[in-house]
Protein backbone atom coordinates (compact mmCIF):
# COMPACT_ATOMS: atom_id res chain seq x y z
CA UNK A 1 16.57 8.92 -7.13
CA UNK A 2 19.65 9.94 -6.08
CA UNK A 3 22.37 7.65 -4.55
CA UNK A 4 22.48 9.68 -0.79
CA UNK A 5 18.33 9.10 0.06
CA UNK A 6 19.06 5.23 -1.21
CA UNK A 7 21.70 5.04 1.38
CA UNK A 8 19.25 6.70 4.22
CA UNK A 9 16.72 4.26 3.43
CA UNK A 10 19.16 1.48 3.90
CA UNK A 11 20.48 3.10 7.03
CA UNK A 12 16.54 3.67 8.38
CA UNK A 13 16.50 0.09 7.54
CA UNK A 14 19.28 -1.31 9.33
CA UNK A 15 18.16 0.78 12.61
CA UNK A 16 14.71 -0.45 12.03
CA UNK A 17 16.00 -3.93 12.79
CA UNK A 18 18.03 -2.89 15.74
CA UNK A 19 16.90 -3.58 19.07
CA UNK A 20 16.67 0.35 19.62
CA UNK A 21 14.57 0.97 16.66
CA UNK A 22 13.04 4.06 14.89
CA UNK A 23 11.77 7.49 16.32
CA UNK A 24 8.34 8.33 15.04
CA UNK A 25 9.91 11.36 12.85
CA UNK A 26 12.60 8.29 11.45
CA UNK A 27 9.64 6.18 10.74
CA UNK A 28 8.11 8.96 8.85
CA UNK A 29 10.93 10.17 7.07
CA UNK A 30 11.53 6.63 5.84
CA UNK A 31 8.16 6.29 4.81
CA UNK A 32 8.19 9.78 2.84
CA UNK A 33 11.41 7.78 1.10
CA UNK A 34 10.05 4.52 0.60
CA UNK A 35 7.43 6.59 -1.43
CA UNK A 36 9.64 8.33 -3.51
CA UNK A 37 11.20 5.10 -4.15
CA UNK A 38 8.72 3.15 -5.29
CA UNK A 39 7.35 6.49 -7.58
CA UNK A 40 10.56 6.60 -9.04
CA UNK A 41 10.98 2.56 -10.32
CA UNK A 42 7.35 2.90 -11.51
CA UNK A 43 8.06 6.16 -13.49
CA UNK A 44 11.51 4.60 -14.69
CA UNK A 45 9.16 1.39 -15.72
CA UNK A 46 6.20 3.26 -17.22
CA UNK A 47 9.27 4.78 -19.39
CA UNK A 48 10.59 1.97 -20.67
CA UNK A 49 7.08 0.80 -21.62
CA UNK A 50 6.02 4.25 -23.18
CA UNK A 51 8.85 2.87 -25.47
CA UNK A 52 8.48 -0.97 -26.08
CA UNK A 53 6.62 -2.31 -29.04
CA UNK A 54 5.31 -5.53 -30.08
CA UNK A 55 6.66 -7.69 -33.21
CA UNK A 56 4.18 -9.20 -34.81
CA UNK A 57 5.29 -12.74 -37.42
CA UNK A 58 4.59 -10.74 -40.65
CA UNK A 59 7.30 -7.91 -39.11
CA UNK A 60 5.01 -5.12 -38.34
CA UNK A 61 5.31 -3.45 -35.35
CA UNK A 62 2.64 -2.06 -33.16
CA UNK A 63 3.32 0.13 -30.16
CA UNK A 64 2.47 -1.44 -27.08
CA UNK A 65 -0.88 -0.07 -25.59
CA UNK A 66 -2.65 0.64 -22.27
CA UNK A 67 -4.79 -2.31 -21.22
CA UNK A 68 -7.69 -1.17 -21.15
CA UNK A 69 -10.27 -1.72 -17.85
């Protein structure tokens, strides 16, 4: 996510908590960005696990898998 829609949320945030708070296209722009947030950290983290794998004490290693539901 880039570095300028981090800022607006923090700036959306900081208005939020003003006492003239957000206009309803504000609130919905800063939802829109919360969103893309929060789908970027989980991509980032489903990343880093896509990569991780497990040591097991005989020094094989497995790749780490889906738990399954």
């Amino acid at each position: 996510m880039e570095q300028t829609k981090i800022d607006r949320i923090n700036e959306l945030a900081r208005k939020a908590k003003s006492p003239e708070g957000l206009t309803q296209q504000e609130e919905q722009e800063r939802a829109a960005l919360r969103r893309e947030y929060v789908d970027a950290v989980l991509g980032n983290l489903q990343g880093q696990l896509d990569h991780t794998y497990l040591q097991r004490p005989d020094g094989s290693k497995e790749k780490l898998k889906k738990k399954e539901e």
